[in-house]
N, C-alpha and C. Protein backbone atom coordinates (compact mmCIF):
# COMPACT_ATOMS: atom_id res chain seq x y z
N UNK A 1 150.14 -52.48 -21.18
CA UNK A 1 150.30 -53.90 -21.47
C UNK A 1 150.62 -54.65 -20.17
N UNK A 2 150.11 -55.89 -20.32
CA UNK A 2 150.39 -56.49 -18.39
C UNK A 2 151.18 -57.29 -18.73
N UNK A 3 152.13 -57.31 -18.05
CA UNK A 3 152.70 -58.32 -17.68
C UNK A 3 152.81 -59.04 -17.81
N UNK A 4 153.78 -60.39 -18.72
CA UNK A 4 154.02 -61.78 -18.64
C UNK A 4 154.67 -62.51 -17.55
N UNK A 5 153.91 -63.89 -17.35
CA UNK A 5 154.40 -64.54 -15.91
C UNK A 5 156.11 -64.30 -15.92
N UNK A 6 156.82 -64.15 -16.90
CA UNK A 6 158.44 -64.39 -16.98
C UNK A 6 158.37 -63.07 -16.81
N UNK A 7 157.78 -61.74 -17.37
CA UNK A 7 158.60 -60.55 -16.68
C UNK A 7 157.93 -60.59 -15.37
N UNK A 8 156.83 -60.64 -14.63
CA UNK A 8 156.42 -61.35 -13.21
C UNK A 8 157.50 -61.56 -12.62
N UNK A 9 158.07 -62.75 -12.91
CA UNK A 9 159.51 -63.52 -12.56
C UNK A 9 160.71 -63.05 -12.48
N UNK A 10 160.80 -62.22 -13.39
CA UNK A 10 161.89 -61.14 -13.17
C UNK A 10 162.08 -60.01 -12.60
N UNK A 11 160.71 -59.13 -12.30
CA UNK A 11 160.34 -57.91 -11.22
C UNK A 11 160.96 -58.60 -9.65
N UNK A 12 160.36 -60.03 -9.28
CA UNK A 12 160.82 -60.45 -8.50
C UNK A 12 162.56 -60.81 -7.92
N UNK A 13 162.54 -61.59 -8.66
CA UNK A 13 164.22 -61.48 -9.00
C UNK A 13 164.49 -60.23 -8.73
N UNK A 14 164.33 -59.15 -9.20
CA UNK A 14 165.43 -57.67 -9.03
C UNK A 14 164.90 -57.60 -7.76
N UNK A 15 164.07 -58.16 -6.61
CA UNK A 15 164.28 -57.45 -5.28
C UNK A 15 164.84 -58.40 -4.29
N UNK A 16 165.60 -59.68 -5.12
CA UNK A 16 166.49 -60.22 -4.41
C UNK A 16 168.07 -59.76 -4.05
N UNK A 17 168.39 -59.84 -2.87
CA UNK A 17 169.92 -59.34 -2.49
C UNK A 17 170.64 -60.36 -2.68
N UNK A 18 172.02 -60.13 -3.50
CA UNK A 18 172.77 -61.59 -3.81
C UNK A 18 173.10 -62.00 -2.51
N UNK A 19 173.07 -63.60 -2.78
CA UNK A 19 173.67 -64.13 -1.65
C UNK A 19 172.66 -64.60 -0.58
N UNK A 20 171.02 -64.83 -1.25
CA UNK A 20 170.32 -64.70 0.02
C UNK A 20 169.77 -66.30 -0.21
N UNK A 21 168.86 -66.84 0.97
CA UNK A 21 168.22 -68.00 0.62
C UNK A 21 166.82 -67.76 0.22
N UNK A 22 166.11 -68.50 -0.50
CA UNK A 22 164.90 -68.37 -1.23
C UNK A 22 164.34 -69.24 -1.15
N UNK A 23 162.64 -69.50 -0.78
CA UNK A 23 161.86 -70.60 -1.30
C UNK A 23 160.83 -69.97 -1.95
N UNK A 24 160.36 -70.73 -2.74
CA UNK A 24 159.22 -70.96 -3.68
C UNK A 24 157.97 -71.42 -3.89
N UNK A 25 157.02 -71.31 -3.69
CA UNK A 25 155.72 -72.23 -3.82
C UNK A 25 155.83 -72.62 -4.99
N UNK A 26 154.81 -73.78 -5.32
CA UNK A 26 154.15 -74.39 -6.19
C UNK A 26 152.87 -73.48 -7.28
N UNK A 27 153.51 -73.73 -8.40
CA UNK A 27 152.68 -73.09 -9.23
C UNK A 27 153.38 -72.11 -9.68
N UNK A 28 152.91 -70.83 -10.19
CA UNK A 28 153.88 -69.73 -10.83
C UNK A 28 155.08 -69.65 -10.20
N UNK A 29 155.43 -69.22 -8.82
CA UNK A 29 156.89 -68.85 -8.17
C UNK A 29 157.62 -69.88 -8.83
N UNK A 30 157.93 -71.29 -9.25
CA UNK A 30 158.76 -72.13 -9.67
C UNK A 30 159.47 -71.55 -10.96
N UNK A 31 158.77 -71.26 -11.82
CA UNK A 31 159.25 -70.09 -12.76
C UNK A 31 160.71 -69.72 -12.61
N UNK A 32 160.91 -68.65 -11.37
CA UNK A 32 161.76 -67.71 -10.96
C UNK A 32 162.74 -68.92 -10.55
N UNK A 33 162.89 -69.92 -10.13
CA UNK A 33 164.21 -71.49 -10.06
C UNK A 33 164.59 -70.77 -12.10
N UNK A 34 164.68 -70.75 -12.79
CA UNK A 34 164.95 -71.16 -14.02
C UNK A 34 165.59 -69.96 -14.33
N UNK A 35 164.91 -68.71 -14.12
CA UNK A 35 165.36 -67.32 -14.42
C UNK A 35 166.48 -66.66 -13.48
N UNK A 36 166.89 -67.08 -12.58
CA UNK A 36 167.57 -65.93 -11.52
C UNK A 36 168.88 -66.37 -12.09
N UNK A 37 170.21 -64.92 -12.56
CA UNK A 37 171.40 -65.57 -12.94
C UNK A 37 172.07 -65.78 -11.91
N UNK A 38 172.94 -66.37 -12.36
CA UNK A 38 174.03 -67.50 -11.34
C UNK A 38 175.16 -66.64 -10.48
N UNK A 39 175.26 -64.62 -11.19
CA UNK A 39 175.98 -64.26 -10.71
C UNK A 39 175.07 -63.44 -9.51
N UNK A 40 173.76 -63.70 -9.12
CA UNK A 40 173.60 -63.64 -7.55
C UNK A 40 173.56 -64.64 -6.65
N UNK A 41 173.75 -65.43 -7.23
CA UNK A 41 174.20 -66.61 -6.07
C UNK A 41 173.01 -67.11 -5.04
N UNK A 42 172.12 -66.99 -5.68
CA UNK A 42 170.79 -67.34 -4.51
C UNK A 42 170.76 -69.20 -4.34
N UNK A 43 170.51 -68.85 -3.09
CA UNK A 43 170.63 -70.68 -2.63
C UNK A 43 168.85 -70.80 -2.50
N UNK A 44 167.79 -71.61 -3.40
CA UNK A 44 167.02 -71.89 -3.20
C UNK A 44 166.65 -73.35 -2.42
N UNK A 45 165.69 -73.08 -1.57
CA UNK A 45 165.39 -73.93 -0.59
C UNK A 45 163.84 -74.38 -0.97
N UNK A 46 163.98 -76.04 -0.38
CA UNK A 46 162.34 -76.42 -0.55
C UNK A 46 162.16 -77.49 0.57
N UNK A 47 161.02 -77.16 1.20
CA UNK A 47 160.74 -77.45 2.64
C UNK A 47 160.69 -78.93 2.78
N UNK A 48 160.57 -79.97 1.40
CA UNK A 48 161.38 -81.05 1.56
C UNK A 48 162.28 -81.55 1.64
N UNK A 49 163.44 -80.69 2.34
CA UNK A 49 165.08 -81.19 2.79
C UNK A 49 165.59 -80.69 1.16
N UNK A 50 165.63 -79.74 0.92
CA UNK A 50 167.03 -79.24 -0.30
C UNK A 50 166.81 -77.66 0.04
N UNK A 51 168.54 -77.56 -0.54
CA UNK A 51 169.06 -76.58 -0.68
C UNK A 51 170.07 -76.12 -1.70
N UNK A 52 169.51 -75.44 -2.21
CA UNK A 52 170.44 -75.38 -3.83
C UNK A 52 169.90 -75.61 -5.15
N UNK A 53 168.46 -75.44 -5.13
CA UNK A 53 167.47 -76.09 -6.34
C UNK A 53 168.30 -75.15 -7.70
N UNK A 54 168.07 -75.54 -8.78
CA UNK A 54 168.51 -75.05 -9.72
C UNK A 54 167.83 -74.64 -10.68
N UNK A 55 166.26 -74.72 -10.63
CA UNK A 55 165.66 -74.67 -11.67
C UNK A 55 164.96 -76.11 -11.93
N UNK A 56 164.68 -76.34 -13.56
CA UNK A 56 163.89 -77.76 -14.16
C UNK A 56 165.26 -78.52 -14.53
N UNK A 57 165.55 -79.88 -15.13
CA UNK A 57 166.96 -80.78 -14.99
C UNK A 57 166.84 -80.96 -16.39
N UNK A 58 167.44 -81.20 -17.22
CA UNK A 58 168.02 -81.31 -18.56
C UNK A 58 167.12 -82.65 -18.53
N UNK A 59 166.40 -83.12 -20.28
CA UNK A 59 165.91 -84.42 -20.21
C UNK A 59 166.86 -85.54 -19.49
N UNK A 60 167.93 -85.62 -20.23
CA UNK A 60 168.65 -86.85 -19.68
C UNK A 60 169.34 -86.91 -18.25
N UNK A 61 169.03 -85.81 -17.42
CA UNK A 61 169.23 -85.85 -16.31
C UNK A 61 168.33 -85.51 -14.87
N UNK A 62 167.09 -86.35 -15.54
CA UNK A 62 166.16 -86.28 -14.14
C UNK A 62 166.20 -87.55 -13.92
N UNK A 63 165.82 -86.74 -12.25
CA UNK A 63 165.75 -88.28 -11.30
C UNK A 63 164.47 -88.03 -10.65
N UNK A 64 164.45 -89.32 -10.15
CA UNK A 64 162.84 -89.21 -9.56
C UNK A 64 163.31 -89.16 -7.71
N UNK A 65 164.34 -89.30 -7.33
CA UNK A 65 164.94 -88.51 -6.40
C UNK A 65 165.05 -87.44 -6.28
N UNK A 66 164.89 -86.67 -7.07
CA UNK A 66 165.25 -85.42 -7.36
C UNK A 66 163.85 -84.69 -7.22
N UNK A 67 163.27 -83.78 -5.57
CA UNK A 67 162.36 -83.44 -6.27
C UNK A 67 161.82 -82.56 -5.14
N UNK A 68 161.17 -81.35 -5.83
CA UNK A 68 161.08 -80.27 -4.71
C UNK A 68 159.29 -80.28 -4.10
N UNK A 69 159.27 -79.37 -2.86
CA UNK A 69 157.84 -79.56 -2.42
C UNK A 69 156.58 -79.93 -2.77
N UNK A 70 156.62 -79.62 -4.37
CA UNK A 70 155.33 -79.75 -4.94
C UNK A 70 155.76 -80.83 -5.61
N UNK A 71 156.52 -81.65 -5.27
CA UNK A 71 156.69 -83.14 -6.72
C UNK A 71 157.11 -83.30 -7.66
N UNK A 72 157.73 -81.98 -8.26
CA UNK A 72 158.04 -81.69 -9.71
C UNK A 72 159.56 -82.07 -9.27
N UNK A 73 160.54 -82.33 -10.64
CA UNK A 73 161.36 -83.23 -10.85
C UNK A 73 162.15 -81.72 -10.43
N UNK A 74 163.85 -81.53 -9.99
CA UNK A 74 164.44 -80.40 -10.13
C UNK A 74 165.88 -80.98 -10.12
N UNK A 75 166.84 -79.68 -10.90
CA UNK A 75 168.58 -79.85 -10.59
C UNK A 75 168.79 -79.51 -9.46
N UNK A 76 169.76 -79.36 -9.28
CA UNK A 76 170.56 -78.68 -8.27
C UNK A 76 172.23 -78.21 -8.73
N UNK A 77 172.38 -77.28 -7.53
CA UNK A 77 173.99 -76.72 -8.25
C UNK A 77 174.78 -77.26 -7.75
N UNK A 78 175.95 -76.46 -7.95
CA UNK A 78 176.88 -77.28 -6.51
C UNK A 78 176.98 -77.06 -5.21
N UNK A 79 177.07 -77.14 -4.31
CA UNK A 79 177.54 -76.93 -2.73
C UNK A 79 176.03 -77.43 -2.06
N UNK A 80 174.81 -78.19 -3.21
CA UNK A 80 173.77 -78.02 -2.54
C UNK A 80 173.65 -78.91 -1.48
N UNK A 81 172.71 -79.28 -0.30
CA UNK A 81 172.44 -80.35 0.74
C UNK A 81 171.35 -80.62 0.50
N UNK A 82 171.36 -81.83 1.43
CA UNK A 82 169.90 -82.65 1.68
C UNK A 82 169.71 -82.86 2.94
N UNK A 83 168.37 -83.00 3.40
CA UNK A 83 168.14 -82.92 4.76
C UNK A 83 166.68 -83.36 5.25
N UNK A 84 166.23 -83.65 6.61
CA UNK A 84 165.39 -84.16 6.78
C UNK A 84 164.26 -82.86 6.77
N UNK A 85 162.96 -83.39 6.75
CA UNK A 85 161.80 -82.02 6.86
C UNK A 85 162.08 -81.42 8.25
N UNK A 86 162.47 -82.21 9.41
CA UNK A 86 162.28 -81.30 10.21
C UNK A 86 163.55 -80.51 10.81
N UNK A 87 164.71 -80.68 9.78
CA UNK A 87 165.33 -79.64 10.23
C UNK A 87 165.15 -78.65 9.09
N UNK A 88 164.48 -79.09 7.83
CA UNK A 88 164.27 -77.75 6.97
C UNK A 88 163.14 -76.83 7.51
N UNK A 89 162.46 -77.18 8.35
CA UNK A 89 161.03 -75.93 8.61
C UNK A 89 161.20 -75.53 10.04
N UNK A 90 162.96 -76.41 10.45
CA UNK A 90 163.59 -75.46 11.56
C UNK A 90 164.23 -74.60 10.72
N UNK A 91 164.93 -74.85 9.99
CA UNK A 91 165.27 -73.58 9.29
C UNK A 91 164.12 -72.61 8.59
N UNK A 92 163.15 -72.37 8.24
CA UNK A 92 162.11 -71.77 8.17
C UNK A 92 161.60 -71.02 9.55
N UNK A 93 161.16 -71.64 10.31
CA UNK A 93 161.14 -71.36 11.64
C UNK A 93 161.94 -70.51 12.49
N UNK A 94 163.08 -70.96 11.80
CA UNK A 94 164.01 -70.46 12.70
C UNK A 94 164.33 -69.07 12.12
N UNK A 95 163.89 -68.95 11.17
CA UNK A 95 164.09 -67.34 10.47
C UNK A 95 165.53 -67.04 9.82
N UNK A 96 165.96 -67.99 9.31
CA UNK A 96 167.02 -68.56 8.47
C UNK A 96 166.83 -68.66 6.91
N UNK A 97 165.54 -67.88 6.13
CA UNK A 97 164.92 -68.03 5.21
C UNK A 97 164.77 -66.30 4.63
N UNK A 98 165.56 -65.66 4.01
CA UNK A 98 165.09 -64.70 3.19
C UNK A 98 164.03 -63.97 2.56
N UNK A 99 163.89 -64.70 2.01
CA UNK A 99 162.38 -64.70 1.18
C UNK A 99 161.76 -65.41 0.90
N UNK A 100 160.21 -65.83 1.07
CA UNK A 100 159.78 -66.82 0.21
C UNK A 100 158.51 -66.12 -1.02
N UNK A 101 158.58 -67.09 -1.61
CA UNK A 101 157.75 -66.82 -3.04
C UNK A 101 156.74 -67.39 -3.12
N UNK A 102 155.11 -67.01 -2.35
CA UNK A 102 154.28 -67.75 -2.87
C UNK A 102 153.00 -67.14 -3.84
N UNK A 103 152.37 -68.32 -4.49
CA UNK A 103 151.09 -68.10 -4.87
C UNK A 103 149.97 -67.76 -4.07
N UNK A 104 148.67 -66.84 -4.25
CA UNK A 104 148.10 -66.80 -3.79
C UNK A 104 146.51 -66.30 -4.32
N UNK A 105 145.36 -66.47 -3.83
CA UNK A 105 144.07 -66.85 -3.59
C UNK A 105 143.37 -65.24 -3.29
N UNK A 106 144.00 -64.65 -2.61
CA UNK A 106 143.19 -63.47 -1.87
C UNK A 106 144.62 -62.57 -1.01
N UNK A 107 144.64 -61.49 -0.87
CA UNK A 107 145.58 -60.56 -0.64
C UNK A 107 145.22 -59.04 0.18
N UNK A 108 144.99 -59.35 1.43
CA UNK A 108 143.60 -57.46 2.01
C UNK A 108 144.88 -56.59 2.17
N UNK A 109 144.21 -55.58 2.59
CA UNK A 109 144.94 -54.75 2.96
C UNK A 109 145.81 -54.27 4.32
N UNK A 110 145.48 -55.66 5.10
CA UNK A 110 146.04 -56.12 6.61
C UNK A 110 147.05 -56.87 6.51
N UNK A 111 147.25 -56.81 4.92
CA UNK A 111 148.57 -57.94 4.55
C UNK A 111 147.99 -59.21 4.71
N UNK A 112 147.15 -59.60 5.20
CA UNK A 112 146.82 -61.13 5.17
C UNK A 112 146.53 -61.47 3.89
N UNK A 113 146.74 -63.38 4.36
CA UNK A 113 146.75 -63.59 2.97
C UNK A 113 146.18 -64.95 2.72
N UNK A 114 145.53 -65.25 1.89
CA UNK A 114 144.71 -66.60 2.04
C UNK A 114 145.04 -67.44 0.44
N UNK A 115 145.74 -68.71 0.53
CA UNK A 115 146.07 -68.87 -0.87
C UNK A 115 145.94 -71.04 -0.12
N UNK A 116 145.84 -71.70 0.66
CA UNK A 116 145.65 -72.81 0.75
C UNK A 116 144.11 -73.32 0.42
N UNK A 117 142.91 -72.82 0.66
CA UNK A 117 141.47 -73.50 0.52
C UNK A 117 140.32 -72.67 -0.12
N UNK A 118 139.82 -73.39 -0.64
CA UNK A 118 138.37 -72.92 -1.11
C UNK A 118 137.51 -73.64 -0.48
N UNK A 119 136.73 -73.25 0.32
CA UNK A 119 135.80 -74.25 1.34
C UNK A 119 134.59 -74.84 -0.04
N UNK A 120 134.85 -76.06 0.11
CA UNK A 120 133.55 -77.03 -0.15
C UNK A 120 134.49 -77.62 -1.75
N UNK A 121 135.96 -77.32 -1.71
CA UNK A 121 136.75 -78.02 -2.82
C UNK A 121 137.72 -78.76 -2.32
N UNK A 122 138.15 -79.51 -3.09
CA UNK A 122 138.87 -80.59 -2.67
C UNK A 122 140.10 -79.96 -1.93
N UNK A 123 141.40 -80.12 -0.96
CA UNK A 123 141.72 -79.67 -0.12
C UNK A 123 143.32 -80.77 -0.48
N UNK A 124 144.54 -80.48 -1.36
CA UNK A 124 145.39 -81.41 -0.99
C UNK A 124 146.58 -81.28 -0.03
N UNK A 125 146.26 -79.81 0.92
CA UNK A 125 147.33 -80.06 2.04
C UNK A 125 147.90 -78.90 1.69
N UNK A 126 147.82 -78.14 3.40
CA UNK A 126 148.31 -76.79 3.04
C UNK A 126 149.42 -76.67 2.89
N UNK A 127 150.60 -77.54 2.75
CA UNK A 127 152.05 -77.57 2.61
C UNK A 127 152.76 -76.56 4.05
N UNK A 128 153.62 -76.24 3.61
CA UNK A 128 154.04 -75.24 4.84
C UNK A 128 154.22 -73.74 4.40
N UNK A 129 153.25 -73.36 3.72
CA UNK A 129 152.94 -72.14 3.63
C UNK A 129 152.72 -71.45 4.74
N UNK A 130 152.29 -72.07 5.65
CA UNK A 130 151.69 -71.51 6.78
C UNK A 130 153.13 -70.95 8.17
N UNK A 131 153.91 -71.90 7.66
CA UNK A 131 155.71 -71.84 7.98
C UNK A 131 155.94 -70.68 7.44
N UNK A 132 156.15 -71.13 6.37
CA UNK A 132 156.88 -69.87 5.53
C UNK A 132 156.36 -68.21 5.87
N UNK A 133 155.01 -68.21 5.84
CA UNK A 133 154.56 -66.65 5.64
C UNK A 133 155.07 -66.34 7.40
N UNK A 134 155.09 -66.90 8.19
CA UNK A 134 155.49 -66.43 9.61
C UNK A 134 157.14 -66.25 10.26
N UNK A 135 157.90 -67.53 9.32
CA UNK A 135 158.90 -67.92 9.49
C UNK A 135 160.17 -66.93 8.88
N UNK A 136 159.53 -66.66 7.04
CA UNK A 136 160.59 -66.41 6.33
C UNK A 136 160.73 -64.75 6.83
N UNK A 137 161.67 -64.02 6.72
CA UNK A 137 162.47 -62.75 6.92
C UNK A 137 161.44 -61.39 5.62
N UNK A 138 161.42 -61.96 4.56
CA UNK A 138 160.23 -60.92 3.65
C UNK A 138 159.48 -62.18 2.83
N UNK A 139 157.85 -62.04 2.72
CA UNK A 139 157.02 -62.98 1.92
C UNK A 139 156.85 -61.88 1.08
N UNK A 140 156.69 -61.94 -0.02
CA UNK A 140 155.94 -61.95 -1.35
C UNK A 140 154.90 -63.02 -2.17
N UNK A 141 153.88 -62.11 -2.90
CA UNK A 141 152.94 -63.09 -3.07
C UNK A 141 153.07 -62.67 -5.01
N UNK A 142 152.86 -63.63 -5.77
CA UNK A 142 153.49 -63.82 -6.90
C UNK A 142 151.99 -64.20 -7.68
N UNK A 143 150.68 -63.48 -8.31
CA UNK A 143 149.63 -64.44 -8.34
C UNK A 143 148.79 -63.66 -9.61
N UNK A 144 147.76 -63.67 -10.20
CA UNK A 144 147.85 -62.82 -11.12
C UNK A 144 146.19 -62.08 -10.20
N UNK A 145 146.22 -60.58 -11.30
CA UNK A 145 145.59 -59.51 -10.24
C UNK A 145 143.93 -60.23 -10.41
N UNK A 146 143.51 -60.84 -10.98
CA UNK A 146 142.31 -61.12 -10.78
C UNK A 146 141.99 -62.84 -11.28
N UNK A 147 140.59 -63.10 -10.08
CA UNK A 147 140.65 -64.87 -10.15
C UNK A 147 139.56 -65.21 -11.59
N UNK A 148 139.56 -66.34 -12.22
CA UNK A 148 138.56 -66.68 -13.19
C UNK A 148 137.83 -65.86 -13.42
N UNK A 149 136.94 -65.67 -12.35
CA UNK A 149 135.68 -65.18 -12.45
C UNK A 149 135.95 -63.51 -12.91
N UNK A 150 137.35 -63.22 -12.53
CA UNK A 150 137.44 -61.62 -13.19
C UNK A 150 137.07 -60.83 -11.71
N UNK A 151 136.70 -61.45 -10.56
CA UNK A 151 136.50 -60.76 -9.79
C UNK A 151 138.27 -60.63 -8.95
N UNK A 152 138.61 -59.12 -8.28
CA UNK A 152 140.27 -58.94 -8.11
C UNK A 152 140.47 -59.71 -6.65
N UNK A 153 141.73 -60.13 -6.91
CA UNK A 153 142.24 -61.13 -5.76
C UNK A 153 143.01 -59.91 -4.26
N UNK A 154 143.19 -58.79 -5.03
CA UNK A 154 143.41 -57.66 -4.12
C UNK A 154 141.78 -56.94 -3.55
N UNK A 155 142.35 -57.00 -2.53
CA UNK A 155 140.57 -57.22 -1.47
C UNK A 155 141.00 -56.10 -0.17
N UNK A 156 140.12 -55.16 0.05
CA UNK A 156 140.06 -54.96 1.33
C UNK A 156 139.92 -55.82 2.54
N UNK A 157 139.37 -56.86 2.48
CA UNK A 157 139.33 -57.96 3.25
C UNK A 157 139.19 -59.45 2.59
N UNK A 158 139.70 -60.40 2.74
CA UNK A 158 140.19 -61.70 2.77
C UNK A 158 138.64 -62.35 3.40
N UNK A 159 138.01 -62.97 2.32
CA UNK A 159 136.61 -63.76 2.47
C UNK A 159 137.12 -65.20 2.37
N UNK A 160 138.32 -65.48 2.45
CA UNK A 160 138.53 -67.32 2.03
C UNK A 160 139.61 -67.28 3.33
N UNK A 161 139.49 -68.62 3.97
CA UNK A 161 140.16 -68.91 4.78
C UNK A 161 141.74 -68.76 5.04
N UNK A 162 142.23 -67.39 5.87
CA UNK A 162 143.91 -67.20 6.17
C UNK A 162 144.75 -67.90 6.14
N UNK A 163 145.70 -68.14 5.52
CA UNK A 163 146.53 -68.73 5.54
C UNK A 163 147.77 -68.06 7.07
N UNK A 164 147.86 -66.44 6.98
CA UNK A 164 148.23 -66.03 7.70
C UNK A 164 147.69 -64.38 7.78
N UNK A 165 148.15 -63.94 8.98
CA UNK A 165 147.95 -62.65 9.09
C UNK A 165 148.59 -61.61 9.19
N UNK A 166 148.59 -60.61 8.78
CA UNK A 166 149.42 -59.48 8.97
C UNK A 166 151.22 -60.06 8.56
N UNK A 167 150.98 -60.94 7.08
CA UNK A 167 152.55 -61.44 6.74
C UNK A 167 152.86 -61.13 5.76
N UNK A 168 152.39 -60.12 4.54
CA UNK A 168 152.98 -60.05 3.25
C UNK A 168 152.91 -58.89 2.95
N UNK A 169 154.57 -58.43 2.94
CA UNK A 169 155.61 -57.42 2.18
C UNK A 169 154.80 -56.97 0.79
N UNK A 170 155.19 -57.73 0.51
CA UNK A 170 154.85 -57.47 -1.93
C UNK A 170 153.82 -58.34 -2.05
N UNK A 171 152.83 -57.75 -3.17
CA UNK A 171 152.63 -58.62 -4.41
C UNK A 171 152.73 -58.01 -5.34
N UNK A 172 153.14 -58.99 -6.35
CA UNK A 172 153.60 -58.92 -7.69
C UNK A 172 152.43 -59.77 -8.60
N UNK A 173 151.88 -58.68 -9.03
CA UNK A 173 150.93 -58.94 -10.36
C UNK A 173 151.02 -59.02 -11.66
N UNK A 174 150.31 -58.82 -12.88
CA UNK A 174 150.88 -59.06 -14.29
C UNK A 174 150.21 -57.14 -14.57
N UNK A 175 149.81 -56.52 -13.13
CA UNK A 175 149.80 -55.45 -13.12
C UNK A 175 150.59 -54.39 -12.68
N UNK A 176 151.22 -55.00 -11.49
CA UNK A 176 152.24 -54.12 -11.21
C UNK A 176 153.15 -54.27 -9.51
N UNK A 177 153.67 -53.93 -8.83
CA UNK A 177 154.25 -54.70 -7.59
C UNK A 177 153.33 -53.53 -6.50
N UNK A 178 153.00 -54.13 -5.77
CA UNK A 178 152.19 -53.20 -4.66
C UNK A 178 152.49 -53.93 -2.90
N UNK A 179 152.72 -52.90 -2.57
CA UNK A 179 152.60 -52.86 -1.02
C UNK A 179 151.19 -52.64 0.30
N UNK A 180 150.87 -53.39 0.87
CA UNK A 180 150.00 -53.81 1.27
C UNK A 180 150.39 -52.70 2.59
N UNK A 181 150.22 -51.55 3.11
CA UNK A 181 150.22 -50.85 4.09
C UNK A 181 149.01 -49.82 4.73
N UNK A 182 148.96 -49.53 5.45
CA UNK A 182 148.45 -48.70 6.29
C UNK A 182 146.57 -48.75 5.53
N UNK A 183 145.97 -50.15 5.73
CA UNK A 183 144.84 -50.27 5.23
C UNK A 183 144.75 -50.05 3.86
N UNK A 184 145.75 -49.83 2.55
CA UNK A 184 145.47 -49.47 1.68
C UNK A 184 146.68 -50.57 0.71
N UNK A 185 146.34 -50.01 -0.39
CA UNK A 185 148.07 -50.84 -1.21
C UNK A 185 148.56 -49.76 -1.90
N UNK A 186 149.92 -49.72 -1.54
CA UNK A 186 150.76 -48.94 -1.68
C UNK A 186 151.31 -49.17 -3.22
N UNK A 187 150.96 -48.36 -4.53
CA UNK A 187 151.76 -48.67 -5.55
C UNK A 187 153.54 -48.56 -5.52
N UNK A 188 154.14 -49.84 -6.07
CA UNK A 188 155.43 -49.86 -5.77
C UNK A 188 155.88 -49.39 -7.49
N UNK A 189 155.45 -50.65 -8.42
CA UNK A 189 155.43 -49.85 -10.10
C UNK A 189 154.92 -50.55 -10.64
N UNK A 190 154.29 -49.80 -11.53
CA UNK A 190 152.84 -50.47 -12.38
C UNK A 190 153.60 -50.84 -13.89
N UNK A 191 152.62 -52.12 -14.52
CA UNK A 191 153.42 -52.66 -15.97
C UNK A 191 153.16 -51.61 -16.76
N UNK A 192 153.34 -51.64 -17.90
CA UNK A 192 153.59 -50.50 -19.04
C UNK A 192 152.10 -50.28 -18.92
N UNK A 193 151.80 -48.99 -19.42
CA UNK A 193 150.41 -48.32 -19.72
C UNK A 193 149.04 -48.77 -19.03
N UNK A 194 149.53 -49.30 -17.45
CA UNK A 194 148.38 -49.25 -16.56
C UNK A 194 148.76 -48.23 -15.62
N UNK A 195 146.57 -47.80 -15.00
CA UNK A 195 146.76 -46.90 -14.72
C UNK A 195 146.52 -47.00 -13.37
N UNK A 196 146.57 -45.91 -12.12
CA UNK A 196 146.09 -45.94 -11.60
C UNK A 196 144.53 -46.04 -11.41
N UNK A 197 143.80 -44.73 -12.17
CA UNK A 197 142.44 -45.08 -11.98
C UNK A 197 141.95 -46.69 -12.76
N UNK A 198 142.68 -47.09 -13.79
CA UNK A 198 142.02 -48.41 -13.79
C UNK A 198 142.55 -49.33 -12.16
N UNK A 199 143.30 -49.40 -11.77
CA UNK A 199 143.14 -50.06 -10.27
C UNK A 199 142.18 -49.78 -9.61
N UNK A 200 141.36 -48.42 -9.49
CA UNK A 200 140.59 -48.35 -8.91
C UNK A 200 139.44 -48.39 -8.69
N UNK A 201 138.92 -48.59 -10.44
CA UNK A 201 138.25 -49.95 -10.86
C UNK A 201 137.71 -50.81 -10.28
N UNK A 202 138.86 -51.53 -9.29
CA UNK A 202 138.73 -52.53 -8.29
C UNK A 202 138.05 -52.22 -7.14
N UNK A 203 137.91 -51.52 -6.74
CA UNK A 203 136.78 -50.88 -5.31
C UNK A 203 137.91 -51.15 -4.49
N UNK A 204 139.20 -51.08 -4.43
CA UNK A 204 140.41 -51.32 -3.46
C UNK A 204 140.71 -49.99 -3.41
N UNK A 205 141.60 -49.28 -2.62
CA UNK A 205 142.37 -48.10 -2.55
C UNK A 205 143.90 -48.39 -2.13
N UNK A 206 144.38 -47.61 -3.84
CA UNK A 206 145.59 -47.83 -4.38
C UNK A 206 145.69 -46.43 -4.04
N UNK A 207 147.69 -46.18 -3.44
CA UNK A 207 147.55 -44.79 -3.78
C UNK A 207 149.44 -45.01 -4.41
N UNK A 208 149.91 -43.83 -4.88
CA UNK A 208 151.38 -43.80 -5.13
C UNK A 208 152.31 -43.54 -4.07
């Protein structure tokens, strides 16, 4: 059985260390703001000046101030700050960033990773993904194992334009968490009753 985006969200979560800082992309990773409990203490960050996101805000308490990289409305906890962009993607930069959580497009086995463009589609701005995968301390990519078309987003090589190279630790599928090493992907643990030979399926080379 594969995986739901919320147990997705929670595989992730268990490879956070309490106490660490976190960002998130847009799209599935936002999820994991709602799910992580309060007794690890993770300070989430979003490359528009906050620190301390909390998740989505109770109806009667959103603001349109209130609002993380991708536009969407968010809480915050206590002790959180605000700050300008360019000292938040100095802190990114500066390697002051734990982990980040993004979505993604394409995933090889060089660890690169391509999740901002589809050439000849509309294009709204690579955000600072391109920060993050160089900047943050471990990337993970959070995305599901295959695109529309059914063709797999885990690739020996990356045919859509890099976002970065040689930058991603994990991905976490609705198949299972895998490590991107030594030209191959490293199974980390697969969802209930998938197999290996169905991964291999994929014309990728998975090993345990």
């Amino acid at each position: 059985m594969f995986w739901s985006t919320e147990e997705m969200a929670d595989e992730i979560i268990n490879l956070f260390k309490p106490n660490s800082s976190v960002n998130l992309g847009i799209g599935m990773p936002t999820l994991i703001a709602e799910r992580i409990p309060e007794s690890l203490n993770i300070m989430i960050h979003s490359e528009n000046g906050v620190l301390g996101v909390s998740g989505r805000p109770e109806k009667d308490k959103v603001s349109p101030t209130l609002i993380n990289a991708g536009k969407e409305t968010i809480a915050i906890k206590a002790g959180s700050s605000f700050f300008d962009s360019s000292l938040s993607f100095g802190m990114i930069r500066g390697g002051h960033i734990d982990y980040c959580v993004l979505g993604g497009m394409e995933v090889d086995v060089s660890r690169n990773l391509a999740n901002w463009m589809v050439p000849g589609k509309k294009v709204t701005g690579m955000g600072g993904a391109m920060d993050l995968v160089n900047g943050t301390k471990k990337v993970i990519i959070m995305m599901n194992h295959f695109a529309k078309d059914g063709s797999p987003k885990l690739v020996n090589k990356c045919s859509l334009p890099l976002t970065g190279c040689n930058v991603v630790d994990l991905v976490v599928t609705e198949l299972g968490i895998f490590q991107p090493i030594n030209e191959k992907f490293k199974i980390i643990k697969l969802a209930n009753d998938i197999t290996i030979k169905e991964l291999k399926m994929n014309m990728v080379n998975f090993e345990k």
